[in-house]
Protein backbone atom coordinates (compact mmCIF):
# COMPACT_ATOMS: atom_id res chain seq x y z
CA UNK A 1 11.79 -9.93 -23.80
CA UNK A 2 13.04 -8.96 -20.38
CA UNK A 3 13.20 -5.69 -21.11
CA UNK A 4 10.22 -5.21 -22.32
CA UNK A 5 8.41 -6.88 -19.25
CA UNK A 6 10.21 -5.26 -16.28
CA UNK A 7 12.16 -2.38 -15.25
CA UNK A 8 15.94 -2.70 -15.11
CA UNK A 9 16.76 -3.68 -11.84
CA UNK A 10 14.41 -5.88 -12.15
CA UNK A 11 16.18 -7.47 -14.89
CA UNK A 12 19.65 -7.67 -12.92
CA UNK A 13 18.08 -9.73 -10.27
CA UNK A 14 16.17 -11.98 -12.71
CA UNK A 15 19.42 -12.78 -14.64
CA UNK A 16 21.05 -14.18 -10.98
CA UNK A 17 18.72 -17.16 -10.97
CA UNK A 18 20.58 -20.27 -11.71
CA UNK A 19 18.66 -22.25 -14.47
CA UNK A 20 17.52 -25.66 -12.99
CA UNK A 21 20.01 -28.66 -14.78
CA UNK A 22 16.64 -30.84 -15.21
CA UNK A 23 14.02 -31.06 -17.33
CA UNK A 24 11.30 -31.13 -14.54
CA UNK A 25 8.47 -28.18 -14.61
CA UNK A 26 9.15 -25.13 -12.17
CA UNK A 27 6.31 -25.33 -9.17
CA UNK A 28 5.61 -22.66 -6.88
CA UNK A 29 7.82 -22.85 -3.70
CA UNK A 30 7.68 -21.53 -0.02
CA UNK A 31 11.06 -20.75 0.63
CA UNK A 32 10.97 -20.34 3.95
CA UNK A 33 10.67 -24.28 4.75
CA UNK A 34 13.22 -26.42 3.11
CA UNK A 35 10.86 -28.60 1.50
CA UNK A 36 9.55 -25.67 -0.25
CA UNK A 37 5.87 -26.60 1.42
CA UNK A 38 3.40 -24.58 2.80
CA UNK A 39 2.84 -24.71 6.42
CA UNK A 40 0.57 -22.44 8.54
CA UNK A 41 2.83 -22.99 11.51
CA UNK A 42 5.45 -21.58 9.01
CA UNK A 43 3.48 -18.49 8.06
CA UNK A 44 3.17 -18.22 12.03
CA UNK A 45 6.50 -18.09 12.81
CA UNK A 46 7.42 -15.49 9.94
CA UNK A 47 4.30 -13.25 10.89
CA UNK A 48 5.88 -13.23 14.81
CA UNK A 49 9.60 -12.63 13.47
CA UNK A 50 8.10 -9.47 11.65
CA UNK A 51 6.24 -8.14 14.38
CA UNK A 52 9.15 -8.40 16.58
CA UNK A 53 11.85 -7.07 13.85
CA UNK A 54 8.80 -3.70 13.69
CA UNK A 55 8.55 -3.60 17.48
CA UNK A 56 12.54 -3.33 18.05
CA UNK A 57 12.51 -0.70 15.47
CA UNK A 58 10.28 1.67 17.90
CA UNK A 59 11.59 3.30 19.97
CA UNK A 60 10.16 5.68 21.99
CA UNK A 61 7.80 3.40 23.63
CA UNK A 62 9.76 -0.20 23.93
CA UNK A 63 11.99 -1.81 25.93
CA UNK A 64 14.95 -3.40 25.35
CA UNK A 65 13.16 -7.24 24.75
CA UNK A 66 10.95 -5.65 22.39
CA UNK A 67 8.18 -5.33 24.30
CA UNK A 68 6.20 -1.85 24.04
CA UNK A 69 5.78 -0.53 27.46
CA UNK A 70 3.45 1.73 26.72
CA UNK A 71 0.60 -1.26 26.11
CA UNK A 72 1.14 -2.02 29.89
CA UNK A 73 -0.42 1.18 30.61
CA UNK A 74 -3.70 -0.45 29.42
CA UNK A 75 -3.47 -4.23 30.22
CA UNK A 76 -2.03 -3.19 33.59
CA UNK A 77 -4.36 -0.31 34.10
CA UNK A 78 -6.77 -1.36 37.77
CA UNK A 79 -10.25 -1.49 35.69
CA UNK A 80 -12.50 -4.02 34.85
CA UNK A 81 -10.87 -6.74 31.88
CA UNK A 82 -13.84 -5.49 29.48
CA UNK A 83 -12.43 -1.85 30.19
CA UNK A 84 -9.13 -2.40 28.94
CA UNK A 85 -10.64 -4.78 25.62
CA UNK A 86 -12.22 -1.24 25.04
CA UNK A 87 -9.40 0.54 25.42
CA UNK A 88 -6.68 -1.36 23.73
CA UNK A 89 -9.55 -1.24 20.27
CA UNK A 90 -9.86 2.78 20.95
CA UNK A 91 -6.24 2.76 20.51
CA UNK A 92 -6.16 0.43 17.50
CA UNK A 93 -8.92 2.52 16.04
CA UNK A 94 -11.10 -0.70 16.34
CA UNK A 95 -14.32 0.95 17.06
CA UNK A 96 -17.46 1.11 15.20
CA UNK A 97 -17.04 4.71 14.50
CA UNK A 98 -18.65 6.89 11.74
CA UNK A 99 -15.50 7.36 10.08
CA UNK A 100 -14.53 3.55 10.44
CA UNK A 101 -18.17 2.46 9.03
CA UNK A 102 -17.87 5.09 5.58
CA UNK A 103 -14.89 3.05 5.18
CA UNK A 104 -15.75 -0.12 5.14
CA UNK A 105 -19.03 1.04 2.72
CA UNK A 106 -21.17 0.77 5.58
CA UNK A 107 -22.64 4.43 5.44
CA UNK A 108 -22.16 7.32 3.34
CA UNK A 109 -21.60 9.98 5.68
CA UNK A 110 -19.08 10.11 8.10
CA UNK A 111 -20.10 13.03 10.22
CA UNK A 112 -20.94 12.37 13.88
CA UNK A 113 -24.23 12.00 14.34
CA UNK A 114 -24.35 13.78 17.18
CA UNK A 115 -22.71 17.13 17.39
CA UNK A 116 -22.62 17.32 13.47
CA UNK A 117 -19.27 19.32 14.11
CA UNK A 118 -16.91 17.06 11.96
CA UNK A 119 -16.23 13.46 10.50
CA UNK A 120 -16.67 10.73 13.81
CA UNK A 121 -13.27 9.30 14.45
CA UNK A 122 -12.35 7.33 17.62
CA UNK A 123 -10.59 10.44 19.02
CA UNK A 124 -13.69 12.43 18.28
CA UNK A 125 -16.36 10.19 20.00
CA UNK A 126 -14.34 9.97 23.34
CA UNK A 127 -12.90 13.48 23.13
CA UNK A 128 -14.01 16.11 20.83
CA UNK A 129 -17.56 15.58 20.93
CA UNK A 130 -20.01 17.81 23.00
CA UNK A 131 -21.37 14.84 24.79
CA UNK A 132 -18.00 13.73 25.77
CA UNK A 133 -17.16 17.21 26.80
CA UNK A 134 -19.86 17.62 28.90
CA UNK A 135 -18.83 14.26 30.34
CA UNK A 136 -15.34 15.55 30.89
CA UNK A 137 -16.26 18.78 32.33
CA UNK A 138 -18.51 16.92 35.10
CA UNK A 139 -16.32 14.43 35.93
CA UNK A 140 -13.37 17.06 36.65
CA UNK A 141 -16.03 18.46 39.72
CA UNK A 142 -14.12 15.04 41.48
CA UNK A 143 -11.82 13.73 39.56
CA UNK A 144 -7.93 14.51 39.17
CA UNK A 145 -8.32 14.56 35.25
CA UNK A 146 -5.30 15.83 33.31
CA UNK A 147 -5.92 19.39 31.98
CA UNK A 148 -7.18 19.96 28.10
CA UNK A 149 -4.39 20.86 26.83
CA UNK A 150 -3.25 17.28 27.35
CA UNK A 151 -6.18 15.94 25.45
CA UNK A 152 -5.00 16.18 21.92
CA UNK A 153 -4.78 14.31 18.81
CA UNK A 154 -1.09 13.75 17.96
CA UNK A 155 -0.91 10.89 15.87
CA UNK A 156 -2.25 7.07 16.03
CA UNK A 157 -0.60 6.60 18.94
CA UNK A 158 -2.89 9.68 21.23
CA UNK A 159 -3.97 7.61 23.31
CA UNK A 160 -0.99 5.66 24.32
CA UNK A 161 0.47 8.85 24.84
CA UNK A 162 -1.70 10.27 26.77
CA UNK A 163 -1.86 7.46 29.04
CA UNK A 164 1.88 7.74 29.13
CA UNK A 165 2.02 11.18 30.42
CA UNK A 166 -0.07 10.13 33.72
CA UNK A 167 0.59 7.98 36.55
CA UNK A 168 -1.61 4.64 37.12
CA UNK A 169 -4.68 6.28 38.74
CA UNK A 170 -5.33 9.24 36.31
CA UNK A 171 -4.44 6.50 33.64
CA UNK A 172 -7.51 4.63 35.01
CA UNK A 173 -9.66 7.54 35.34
CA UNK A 174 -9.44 8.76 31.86
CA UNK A 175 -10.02 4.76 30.77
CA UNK A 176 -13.03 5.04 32.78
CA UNK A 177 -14.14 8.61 31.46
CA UNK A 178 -14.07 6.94 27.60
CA UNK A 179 -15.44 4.49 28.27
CA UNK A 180 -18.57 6.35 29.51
CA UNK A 181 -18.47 8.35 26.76
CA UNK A 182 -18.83 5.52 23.92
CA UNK A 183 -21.55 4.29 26.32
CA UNK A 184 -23.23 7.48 25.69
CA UNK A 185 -22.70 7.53 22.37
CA UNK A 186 -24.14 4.62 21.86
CA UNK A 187 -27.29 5.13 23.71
CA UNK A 188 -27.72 8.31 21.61
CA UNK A 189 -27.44 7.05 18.31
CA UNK A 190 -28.82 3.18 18.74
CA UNK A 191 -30.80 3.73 22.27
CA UNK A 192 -33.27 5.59 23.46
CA UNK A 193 -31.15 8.73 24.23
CA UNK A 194 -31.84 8.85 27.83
CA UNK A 195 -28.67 7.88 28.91
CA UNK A 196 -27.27 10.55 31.69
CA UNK A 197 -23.44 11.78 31.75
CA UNK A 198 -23.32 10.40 35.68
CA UNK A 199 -25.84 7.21 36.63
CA UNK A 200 -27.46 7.69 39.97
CA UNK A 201 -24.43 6.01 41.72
CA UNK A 202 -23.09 9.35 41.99
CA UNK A 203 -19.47 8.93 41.93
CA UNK A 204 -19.06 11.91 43.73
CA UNK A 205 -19.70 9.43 46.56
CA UNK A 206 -17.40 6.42 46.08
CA UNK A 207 -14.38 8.10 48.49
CA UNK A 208 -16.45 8.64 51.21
CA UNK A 209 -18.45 4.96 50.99
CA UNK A 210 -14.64 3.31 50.12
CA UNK A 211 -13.29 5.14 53.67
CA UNK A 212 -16.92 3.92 55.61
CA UNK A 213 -16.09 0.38 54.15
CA UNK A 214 -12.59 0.68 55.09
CA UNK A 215 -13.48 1.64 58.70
CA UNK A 216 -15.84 -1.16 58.73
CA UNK A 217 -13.23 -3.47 57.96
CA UNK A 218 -10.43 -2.36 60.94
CA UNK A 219 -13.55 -2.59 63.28
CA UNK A 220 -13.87 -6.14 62.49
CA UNK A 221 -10.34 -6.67 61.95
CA UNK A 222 -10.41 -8.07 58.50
CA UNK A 223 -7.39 -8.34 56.14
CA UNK A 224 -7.59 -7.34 52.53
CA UNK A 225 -4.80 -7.42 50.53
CA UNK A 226 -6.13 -5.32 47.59
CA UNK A 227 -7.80 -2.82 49.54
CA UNK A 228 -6.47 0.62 48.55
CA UNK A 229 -7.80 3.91 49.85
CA UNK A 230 -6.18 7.13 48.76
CA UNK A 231 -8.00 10.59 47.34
CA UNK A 232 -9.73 9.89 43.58
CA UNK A 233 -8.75 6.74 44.00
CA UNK A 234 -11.87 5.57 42.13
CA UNK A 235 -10.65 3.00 39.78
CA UNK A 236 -8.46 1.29 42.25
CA UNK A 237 -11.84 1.55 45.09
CA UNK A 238 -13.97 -0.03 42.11
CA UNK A 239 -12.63 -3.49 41.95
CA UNK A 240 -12.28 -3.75 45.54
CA UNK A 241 -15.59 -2.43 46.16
CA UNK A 242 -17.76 -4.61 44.67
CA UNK A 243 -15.86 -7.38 45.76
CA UNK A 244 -16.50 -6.97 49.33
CA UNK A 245 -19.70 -6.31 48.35
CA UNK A 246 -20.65 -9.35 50.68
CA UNK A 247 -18.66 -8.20 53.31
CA UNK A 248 -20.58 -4.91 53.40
CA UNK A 249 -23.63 -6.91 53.65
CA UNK A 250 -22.36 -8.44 56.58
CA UNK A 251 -21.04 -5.91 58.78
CA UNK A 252 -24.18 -3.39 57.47
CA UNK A 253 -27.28 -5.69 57.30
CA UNK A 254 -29.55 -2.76 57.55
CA UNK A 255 -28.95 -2.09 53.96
CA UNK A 256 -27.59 1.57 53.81
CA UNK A 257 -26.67 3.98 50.67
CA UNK A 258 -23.15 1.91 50.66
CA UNK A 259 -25.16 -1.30 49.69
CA UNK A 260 -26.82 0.44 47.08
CA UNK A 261 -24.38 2.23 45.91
CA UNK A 262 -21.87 -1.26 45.06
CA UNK A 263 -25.08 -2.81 43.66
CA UNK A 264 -24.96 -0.15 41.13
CA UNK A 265 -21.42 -0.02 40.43
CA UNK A 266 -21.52 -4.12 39.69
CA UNK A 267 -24.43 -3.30 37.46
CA UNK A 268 -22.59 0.54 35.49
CA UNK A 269 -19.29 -1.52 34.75
């Protein structure tokens, strides 16, 4: 009968079970607890053991406790928390993408919707696009972006790669730049489409208004331990920005462009 059923080997390790001595029915058992019960605390604890058994199997990007570094480019990256959510689900190929949606029977047709060039993957929104290019290709006018070559698809794992290959503030940058670029993308295909590749905050503008600020500041002698100011230091200016936001207010109560310009920075991310 055995070999009917199942393949050979299967056989051999079939054979190995020790017949039970009583007469008692055989029950399904979870052999992982002794009592052979099902526990979702159980199921926890095996799910975590298997993660961590997969993560000390990589290599290239984790440490020696099993952690993978590369992940700490984006949870550690100076942007907003909603910033890195974004990234950390472009790099699980979370998002709502053309591609993702034909998969999940949600449309028929995977092609982007709005170059019509190829199939919409994650890479292709943020990247390959002609929206996003033009995106890219403005933002470089200020920003220390890498160079295209570095933009590539080379596996899952592109993105953490890329971010790899940088140091923290071009890491930022390029978090920022995608993230614009979905925006984009999503005013295009779900919005009215009159979304612009810069909003009138003109970024070109954030060094100069961070270095007025930052004068402001040694003027009136105030102490900020977060305050960074170095060239395309954008990311790192953001979150400092419009949290002296008040203290702009103070020292500039005439309301100038640098008012206006943090107001719409708190409002873009």
């Amino acid at each position: 009968m055995l070999k009917s059923c199942l393949y050979p080997h299967d056989i051999d390790e079939v054979l190995k079970i020790r017949l039970s001595s009583t007469t008692e029915e055989d029950i399904i058992a979870w052999h992982y607890e002794k009592s052979g019960l099902f526990y979702v605390r159980s199921a926890n604890r095996l799910a975590l053991q298997l993660d961590q058994a997969e993560q000390r199997q990589d290599g290239s990007s984790t440490h020696a406790d099993g952690s993978r570094g590369l992940w700490q480019k984006i949870w550690k990256a100076p942007v907003p928390q909603k910033l890195r959510v974004f990234a950390w689900r472009l790099a699980q190929d979370g998002l709502a993408t053309q591609q993702n949606r034909k998969r999940r029977t949600l449309t028929k047709i995977a092609t982007c919707q709005i170059c019509g060039k190829e199939d919409e993957s994650a890479f292709h929104a943020v990247v390959r696009c002609t929206k996003a290019m033009a995106l890219r290709c403005e933002l470089r006018k200020d920003w220390s972006l890498p160079d295209e070559k570095q933009f590539v698809f080379n596996g899952p794992d592109w993105l953490l790669m890329l971010l790899g290959s940088v140091d923290e503030v071009v890491g930022a940058c390029i978090l920022l730049l995608f993230w614009r670029a979905w925006h984009l993308r999503n005013d295009c295909i779900y919005g009215k489409g009159t979304g612009r590749l810069l909003p009138e905050i003109v970024f070109r503008s954030v060094n100069r208004e961070a270095n007025q600020i930052a004068h402001l500041l040694a003027q009136q002698a105030m102490r900020c331990k977060e305050f960074v100011v170095r060239r395309f230091d954008f990311p790192l200016c953001v979150k400092t920005l419009v949290e002296l936001e008040s203290v702009v207010g103070a020292a500039n109560p005439s309301g100038s462009r640098s008012g206006q310009h943090l107001s719409c920075i708190s409002a873009v991310l």
